[in-house]
PDB file of N, CA and C in Angstrom:
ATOM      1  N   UNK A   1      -6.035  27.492   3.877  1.00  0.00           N
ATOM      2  CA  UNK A   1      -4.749  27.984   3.445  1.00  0.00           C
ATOM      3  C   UNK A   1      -3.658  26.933   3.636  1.00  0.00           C
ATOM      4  N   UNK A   2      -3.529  26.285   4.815  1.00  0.00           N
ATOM      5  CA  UNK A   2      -2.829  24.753   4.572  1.00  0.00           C
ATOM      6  C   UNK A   2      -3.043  23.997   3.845  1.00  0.00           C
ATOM      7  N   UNK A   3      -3.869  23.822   3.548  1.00  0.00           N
ATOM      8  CA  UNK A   3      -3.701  22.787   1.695  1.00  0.00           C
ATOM      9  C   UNK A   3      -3.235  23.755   0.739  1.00  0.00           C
ATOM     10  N   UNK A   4      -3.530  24.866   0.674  1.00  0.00           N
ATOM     11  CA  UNK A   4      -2.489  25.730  -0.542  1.00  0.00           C
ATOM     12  C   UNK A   4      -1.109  25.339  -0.556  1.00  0.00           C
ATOM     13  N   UNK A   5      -0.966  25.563   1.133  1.00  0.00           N
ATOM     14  CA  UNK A   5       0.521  25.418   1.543  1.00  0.00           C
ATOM     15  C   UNK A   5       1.272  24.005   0.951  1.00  0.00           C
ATOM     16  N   UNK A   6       0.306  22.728   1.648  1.00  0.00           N
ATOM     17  CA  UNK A   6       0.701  21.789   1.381  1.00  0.00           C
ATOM     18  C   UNK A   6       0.853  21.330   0.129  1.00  0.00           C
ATOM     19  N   UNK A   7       0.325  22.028  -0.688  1.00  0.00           N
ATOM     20  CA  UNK A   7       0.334  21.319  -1.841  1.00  0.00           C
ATOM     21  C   UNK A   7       1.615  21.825  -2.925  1.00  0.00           C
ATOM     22  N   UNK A   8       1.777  23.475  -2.304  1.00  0.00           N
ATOM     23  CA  UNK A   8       3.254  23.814  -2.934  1.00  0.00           C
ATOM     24  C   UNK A   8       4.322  23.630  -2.673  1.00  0.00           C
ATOM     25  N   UNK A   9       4.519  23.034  -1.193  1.00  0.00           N
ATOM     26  CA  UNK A   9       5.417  22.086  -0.653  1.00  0.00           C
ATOM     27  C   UNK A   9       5.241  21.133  -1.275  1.00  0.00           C
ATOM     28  N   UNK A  10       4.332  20.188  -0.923  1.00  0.00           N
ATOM     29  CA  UNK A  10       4.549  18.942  -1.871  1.00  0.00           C
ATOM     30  C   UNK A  10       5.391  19.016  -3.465  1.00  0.00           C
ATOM     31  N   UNK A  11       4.985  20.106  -4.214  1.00  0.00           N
ATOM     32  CA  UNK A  11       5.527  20.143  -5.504  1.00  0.00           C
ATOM     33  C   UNK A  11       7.136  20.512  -5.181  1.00  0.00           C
ATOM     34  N   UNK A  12       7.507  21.461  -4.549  1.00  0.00           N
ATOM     35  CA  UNK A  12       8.646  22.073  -3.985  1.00  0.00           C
ATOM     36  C   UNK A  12       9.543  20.965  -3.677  1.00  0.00           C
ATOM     37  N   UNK A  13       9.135  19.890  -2.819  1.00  0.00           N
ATOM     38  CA  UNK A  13       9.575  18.550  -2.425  1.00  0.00           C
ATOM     39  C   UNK A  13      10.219  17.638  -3.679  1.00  0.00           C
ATOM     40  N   UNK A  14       8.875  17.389  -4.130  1.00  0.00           N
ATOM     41  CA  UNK A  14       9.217  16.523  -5.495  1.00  0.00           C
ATOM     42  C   UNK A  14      10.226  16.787  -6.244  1.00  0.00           C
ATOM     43  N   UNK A  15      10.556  18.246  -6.765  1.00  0.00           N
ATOM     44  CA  UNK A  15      11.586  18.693  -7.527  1.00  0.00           C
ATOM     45  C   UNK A  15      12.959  18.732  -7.078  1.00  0.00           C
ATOM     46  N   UNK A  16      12.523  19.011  -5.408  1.00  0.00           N
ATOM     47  CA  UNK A  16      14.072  18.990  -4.750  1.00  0.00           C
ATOM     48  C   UNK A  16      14.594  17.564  -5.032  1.00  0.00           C
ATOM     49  N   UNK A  17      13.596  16.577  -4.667  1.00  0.00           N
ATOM     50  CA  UNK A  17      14.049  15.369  -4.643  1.00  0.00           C
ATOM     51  C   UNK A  17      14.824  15.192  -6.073  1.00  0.00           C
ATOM     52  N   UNK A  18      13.824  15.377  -6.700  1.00  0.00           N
ATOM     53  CA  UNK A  18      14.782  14.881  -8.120  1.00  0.00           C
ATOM     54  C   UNK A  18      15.756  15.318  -8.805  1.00  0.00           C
ATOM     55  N   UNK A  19      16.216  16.375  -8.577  1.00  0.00           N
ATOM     56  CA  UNK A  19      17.478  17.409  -8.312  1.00  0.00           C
ATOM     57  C   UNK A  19      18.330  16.987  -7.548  1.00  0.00           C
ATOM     58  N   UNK A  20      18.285  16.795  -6.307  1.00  0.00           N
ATOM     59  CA  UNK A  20      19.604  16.367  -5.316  1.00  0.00           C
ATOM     60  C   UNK A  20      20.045  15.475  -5.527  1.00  0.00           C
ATOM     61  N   UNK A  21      19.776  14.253  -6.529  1.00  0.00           N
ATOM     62  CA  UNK A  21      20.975  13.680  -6.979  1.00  0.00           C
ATOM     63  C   UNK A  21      21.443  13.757  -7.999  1.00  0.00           C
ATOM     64  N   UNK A  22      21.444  15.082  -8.700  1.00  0.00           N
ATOM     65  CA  UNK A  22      22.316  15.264  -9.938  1.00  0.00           C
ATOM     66  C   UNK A  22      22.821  14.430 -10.599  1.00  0.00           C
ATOM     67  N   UNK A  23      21.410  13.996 -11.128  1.00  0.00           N
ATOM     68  CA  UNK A  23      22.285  12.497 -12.268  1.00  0.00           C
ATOM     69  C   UNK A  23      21.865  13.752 -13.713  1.00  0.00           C
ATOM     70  N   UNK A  24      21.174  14.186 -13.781  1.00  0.00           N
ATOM     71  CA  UNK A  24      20.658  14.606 -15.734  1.00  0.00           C
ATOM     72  C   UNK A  24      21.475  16.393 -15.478  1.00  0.00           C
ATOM     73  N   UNK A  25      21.719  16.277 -16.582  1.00  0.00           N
ATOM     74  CA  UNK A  25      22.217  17.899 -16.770  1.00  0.00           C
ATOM     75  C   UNK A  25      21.504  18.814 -16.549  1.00  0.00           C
ATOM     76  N   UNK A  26      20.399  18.913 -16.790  1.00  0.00           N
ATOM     77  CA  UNK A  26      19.230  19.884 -16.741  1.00  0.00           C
ATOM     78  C   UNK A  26      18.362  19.491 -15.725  1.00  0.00           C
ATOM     79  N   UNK A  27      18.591  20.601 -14.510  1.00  0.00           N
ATOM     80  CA  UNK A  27      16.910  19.945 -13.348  1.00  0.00           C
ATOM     81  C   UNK A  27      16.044  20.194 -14.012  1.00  0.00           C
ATOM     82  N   UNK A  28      14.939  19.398 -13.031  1.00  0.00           N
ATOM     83  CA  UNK A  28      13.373  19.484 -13.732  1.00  0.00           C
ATOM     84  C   UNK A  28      12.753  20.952 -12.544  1.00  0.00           C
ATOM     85  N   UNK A  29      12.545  21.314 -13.472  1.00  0.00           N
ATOM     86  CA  UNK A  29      11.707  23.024 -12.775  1.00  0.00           C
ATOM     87  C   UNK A  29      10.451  23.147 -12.305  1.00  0.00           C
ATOM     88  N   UNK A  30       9.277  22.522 -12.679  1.00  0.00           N
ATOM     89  CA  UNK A  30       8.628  22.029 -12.033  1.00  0.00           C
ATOM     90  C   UNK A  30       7.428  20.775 -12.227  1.00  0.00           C
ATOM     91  N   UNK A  31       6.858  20.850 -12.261  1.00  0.00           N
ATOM     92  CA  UNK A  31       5.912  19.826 -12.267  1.00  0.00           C
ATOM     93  C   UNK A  31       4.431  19.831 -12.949  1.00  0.00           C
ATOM     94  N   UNK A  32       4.850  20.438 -14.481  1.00  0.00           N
ATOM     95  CA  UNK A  32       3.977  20.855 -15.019  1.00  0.00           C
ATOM     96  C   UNK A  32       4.317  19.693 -16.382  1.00  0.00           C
ATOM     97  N   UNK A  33       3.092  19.826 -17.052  1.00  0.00           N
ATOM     98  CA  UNK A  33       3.401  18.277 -17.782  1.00  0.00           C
ATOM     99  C   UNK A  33       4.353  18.609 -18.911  1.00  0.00           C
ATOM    100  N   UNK A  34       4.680  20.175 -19.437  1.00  0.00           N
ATOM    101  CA  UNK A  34       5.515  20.573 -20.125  1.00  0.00           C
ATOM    102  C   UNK A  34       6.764  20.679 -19.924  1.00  0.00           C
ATOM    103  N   UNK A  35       6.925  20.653 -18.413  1.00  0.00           N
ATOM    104  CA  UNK A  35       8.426  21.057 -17.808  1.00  0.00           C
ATOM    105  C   UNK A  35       8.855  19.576 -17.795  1.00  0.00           C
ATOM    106  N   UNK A  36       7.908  18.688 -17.079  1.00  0.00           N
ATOM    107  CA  UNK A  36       8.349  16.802 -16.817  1.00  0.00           C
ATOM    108  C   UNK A  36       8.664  16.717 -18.451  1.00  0.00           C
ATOM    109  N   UNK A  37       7.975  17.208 -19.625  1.00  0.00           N
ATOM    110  CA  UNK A  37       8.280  16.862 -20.508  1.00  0.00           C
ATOM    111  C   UNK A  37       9.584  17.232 -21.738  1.00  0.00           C
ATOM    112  N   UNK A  38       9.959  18.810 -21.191  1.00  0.00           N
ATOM    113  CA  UNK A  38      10.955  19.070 -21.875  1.00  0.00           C
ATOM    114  C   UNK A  38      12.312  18.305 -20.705  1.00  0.00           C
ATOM    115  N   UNK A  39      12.353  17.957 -19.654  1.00  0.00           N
ATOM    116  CA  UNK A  39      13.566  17.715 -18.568  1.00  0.00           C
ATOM    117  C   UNK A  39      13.692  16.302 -19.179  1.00  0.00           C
ATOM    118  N   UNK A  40      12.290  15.547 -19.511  1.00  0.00           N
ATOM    119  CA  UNK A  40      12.678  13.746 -20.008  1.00  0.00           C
ATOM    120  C   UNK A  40      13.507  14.101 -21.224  1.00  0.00           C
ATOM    121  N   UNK A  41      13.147  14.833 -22.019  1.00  0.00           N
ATOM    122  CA  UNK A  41      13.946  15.419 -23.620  1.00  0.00           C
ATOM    123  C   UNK A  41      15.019  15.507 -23.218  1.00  0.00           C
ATOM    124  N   UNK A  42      15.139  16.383 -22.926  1.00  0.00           N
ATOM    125  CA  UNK A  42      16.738  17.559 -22.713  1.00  0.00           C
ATOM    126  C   UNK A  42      17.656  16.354 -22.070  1.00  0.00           C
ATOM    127  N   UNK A  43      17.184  15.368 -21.589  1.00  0.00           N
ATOM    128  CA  UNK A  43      18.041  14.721 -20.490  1.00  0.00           C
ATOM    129  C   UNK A  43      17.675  13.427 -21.159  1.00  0.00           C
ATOM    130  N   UNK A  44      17.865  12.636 -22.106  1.00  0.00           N
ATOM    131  CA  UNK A  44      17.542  11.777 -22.823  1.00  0.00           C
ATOM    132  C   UNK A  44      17.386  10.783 -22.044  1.00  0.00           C
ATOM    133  N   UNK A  45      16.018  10.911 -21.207  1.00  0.00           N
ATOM    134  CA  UNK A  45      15.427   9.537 -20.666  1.00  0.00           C
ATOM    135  C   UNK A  45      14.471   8.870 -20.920  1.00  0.00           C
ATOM    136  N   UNK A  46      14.130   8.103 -20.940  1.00  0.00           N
ATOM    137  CA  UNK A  46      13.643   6.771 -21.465  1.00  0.00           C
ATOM    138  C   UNK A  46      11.942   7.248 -20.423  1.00  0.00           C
ATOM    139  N   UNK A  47      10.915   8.011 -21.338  1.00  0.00           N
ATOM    140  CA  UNK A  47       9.628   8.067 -20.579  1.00  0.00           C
ATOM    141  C   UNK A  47       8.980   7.169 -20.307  1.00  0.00           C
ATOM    142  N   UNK A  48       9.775   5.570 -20.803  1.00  0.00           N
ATOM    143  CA  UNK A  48       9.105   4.831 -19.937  1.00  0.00           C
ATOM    144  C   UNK A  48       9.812   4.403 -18.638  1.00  0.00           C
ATOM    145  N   UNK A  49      10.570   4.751 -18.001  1.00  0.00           N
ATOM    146  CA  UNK A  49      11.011   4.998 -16.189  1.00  0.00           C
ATOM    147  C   UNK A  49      10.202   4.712 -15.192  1.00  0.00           C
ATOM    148  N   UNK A  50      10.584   4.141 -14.454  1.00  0.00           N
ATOM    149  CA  UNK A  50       9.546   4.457 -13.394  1.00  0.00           C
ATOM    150  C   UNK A  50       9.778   5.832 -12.999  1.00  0.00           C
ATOM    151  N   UNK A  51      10.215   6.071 -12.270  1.00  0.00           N
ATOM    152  CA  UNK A  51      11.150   7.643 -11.576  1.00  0.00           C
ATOM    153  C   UNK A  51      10.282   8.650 -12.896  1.00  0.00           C
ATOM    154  N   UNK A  52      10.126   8.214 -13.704  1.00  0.00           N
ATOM    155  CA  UNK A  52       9.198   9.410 -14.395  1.00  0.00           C
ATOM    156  C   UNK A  52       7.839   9.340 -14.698  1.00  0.00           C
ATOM    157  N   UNK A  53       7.513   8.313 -14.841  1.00  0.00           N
ATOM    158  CA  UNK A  53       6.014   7.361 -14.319  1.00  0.00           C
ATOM    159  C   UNK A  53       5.390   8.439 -13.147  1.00  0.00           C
ATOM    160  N   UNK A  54       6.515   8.124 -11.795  1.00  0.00           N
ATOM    161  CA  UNK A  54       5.867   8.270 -10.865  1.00  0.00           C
ATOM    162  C   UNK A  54       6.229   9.626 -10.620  1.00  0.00           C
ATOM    163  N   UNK A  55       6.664  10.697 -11.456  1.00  0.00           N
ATOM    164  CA  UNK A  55       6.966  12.338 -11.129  1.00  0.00           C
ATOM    165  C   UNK A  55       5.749  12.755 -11.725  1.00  0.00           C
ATOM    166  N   UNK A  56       5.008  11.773 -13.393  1.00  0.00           N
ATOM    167  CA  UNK A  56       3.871  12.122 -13.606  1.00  0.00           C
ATOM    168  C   UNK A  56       2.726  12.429 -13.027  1.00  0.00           C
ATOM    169  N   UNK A  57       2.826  10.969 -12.362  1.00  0.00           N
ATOM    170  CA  UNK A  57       1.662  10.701 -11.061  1.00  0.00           C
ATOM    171  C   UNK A  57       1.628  11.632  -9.797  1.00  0.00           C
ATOM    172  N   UNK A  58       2.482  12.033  -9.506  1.00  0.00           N
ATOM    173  CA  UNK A  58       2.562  12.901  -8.850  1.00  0.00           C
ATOM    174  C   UNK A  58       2.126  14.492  -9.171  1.00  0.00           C
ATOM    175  N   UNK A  59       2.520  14.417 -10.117  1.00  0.00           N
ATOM    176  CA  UNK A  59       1.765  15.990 -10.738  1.00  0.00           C
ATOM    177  C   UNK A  59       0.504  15.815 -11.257  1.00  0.00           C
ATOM    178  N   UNK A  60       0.329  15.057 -11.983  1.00  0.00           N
ATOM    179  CA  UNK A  60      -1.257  14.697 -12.129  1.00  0.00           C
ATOM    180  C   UNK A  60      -2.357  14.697 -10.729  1.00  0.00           C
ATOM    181  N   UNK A  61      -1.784  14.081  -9.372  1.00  0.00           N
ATOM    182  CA  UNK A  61      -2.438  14.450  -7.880  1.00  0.00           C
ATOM    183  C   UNK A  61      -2.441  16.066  -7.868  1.00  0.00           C
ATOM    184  N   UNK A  62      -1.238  16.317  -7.720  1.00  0.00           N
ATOM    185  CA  UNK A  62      -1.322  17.585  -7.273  1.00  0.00           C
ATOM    186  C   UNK A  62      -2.248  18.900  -8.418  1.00  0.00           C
ATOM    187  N   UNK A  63      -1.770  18.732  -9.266  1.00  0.00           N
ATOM    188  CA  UNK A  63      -3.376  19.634 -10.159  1.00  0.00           C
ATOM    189  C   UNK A  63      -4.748  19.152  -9.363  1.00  0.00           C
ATOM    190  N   UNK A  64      -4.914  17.839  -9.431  1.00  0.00           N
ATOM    191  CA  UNK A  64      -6.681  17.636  -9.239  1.00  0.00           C
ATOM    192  C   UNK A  64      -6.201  18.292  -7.620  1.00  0.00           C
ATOM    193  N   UNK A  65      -5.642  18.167  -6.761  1.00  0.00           N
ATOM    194  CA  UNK A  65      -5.712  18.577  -5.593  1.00  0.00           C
ATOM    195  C   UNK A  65      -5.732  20.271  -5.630  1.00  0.00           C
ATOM    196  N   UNK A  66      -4.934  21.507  -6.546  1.00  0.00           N
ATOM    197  CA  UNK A  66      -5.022  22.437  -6.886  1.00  0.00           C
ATOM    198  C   UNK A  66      -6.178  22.859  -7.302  1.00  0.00           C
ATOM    199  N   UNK A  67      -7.163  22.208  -7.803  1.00  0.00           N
ATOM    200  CA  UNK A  67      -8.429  22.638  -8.654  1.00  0.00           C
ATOM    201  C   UNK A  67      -9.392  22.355  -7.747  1.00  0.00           C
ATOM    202  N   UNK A  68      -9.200  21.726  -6.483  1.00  0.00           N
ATOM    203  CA  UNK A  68     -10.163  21.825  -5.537  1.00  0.00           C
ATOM    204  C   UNK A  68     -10.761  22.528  -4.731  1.00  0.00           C
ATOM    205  N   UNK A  69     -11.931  23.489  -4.485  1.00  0.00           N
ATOM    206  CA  UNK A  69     -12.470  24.265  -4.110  1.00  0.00           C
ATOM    207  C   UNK A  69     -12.515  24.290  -2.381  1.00  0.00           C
ATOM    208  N   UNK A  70     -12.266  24.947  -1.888  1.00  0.00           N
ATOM    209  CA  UNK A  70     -12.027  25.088  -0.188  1.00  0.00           C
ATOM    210  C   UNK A  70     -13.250  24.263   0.488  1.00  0.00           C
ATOM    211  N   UNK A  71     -14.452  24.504  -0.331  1.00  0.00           N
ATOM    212  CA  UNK A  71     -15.874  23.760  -0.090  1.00  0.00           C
ATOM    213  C   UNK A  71     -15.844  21.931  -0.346  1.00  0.00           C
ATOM    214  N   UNK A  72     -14.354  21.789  -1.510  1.00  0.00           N
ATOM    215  CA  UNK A  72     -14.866  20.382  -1.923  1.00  0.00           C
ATOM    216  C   UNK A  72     -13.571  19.544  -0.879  1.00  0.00           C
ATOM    217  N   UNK A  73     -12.765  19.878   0.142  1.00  0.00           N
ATOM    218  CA  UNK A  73     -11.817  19.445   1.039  1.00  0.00           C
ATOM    219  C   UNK A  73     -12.491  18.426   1.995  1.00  0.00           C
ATOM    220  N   UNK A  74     -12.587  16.848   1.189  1.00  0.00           N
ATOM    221  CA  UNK A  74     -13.283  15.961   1.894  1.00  0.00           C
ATOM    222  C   UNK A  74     -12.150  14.546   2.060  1.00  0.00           C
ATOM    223  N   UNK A  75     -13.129  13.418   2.371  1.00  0.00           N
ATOM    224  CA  UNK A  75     -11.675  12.673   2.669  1.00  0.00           C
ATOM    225  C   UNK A  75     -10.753  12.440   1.677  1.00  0.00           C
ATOM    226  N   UNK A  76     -11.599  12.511   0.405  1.00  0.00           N
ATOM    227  CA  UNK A  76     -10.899  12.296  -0.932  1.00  0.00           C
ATOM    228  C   UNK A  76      -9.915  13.041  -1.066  1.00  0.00           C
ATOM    229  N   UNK A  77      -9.698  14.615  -0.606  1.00  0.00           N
ATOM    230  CA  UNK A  77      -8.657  14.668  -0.802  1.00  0.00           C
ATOM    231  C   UNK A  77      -7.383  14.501   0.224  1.00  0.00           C
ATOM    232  N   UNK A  78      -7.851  14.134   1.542  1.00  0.00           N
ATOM    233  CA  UNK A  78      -6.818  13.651   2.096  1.00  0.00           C
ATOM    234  C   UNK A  78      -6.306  12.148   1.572  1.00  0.00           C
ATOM    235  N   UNK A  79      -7.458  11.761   1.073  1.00  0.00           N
ATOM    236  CA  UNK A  79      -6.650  10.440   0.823  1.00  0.00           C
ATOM    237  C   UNK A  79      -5.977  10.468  -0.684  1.00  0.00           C
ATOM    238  N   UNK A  80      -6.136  11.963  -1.342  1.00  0.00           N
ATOM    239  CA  UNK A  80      -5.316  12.044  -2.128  1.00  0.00           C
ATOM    240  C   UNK A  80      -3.935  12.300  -1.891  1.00  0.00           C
ATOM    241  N   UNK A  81      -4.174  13.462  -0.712  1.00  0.00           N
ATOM    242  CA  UNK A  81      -2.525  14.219   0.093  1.00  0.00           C
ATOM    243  C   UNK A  81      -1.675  12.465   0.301  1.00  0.00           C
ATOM    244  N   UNK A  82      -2.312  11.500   0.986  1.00  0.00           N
ATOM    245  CA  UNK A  82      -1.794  10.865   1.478  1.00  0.00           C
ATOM    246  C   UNK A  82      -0.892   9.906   0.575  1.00  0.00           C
ATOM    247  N   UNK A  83      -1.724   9.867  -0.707  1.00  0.00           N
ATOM    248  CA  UNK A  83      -1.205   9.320  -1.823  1.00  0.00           C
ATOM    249  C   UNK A  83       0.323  10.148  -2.580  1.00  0.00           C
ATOM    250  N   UNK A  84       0.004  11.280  -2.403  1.00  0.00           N
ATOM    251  CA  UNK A  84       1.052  12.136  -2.868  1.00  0.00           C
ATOM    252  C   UNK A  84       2.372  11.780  -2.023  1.00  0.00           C
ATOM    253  N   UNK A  85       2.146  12.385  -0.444  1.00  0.00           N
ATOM    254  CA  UNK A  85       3.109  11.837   0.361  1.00  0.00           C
ATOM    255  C   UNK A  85       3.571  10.217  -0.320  1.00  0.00           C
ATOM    256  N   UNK A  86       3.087   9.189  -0.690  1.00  0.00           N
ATOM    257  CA  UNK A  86       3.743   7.766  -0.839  1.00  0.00           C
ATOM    258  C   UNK A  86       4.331   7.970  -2.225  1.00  0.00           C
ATOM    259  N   UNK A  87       3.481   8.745  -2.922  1.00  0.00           N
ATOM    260  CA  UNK A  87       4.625   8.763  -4.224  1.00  0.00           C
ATOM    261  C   UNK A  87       5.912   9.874  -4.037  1.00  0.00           C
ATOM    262  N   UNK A  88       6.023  10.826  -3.142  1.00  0.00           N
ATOM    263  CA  UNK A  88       7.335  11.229  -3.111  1.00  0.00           C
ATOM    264  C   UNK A  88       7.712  11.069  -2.487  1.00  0.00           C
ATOM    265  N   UNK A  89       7.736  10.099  -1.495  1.00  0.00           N
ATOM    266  CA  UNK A  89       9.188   8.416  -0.978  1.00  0.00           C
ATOM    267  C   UNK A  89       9.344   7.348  -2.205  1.00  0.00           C
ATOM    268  N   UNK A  90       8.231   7.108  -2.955  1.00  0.00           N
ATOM    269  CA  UNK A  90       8.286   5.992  -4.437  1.00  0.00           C
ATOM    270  C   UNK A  90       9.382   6.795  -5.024  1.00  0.00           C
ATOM    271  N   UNK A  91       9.602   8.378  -5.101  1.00  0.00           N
ATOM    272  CA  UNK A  91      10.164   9.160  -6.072  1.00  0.00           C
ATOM    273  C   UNK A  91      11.666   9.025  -5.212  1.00  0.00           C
ATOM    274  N   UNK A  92      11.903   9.338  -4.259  1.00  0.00           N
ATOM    275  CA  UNK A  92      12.915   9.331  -3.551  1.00  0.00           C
ATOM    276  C   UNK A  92      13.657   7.936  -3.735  1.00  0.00           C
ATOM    277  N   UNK A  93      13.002   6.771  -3.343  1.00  0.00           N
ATOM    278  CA  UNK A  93      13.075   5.613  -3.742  1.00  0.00           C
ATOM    279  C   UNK A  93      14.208   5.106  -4.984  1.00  0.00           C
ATOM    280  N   UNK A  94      13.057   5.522  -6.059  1.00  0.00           N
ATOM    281  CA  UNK A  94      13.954   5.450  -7.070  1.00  0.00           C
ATOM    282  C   UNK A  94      14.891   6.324  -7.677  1.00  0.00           C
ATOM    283  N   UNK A  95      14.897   7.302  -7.171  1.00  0.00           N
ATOM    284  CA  UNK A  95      15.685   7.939  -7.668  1.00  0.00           C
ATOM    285  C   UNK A  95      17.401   7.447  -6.945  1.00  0.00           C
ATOM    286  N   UNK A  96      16.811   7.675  -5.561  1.00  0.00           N
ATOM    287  CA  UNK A  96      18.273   6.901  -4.942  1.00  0.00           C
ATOM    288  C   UNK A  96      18.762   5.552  -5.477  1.00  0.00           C
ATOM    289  N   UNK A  97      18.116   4.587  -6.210  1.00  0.00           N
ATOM    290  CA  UNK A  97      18.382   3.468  -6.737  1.00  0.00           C
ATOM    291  C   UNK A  97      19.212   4.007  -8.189  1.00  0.00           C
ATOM    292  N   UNK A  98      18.854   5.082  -8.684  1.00  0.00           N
ATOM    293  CA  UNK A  98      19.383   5.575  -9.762  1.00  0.00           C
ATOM    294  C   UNK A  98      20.674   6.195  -9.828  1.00  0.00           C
ATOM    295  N   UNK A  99      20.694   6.518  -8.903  1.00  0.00           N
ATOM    296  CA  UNK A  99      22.119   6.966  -8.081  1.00  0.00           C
ATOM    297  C   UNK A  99      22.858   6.165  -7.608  1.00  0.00           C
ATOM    298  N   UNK A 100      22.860   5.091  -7.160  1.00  0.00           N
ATOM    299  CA  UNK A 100      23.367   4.424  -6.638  1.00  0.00           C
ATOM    300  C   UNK A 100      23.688   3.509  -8.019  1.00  0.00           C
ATOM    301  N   UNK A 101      23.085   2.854  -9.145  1.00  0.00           N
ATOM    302  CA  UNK A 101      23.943   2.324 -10.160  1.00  0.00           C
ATOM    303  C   UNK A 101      24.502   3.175 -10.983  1.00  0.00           C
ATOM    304  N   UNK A 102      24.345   4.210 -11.450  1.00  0.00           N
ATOM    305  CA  UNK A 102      25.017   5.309 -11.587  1.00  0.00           C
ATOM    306  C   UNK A 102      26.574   5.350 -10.898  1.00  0.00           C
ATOM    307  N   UNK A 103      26.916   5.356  -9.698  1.00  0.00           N
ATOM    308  CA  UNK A 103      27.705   5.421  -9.029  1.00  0.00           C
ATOM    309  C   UNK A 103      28.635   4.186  -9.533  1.00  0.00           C
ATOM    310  N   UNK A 104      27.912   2.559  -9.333  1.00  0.00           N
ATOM    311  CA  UNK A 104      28.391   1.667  -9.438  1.00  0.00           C
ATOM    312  C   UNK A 104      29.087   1.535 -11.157  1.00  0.00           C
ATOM    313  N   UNK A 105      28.133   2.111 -11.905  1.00  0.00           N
ATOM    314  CA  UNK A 105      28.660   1.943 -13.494  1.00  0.00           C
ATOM    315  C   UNK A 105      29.749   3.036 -13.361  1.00  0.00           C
ATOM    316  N   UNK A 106      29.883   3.791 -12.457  1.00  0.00           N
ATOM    317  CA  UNK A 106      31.350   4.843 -12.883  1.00  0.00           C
ATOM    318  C   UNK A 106      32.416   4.457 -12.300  1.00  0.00           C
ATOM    319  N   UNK A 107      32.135   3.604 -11.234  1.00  0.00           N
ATOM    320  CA  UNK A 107      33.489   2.801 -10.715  1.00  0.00           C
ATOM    321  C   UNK A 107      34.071   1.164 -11.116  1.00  0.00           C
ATOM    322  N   UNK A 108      33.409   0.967 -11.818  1.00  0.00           N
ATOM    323  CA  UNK A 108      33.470  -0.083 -12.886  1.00  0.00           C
ATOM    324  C   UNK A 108      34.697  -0.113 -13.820  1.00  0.00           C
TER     325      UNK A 108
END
């Protein structure tokens, strides 16, 4: 039941992250390849981003980690969890970099 947990936190995480710095008009809701895909639309960003690269990658972990059977919880998928954890600091990362010229182009 902790990897259920963890893994809807993890998604829960990701979205907060990319939300709390209110750069696009429209948050991204969640982390489904339809939602990453109508939020890049609606919010006219450039899908080639990193910051959206790596929200992909991140949801792409977390499904194969969702579809994993309580029986198949081996190192692979910790060393998937662990991967997830580094892409949402990569996500945090850039996103704060995005914010931060953002900031700089409005005081310009």
């Amino acid at each position: 039941m902790s990897e259920f947990r963890n893994r809807i936190e993890s998604q829960r995480e990701a979205v907060k992250i990319v939300n709390s710095f209110n750069l696009y008009n429209e948050p991204l809701f969640s982390l489904t390849e339809k939602s990453i895909n109508r939020w890049v639309s609606v919010n006219t960003i450039n899908p080639a981003d990193i910051h959206v690269d790596l929200i992909y990658q991140a949801s792409k972990k977390l499904f194969f980690l969702a579809n994993k059977s309580q029986g198949q919880i081996t190192d692979d998928y910790q060393l998937l969890s662990k991967e997830v954890t580094r892409l949402l600091k990569s996500i945090n990362r850039e996103m704060s970099e995005l914010n931060k010229n953002y900031a700089s182009e409005q005081s310009d």
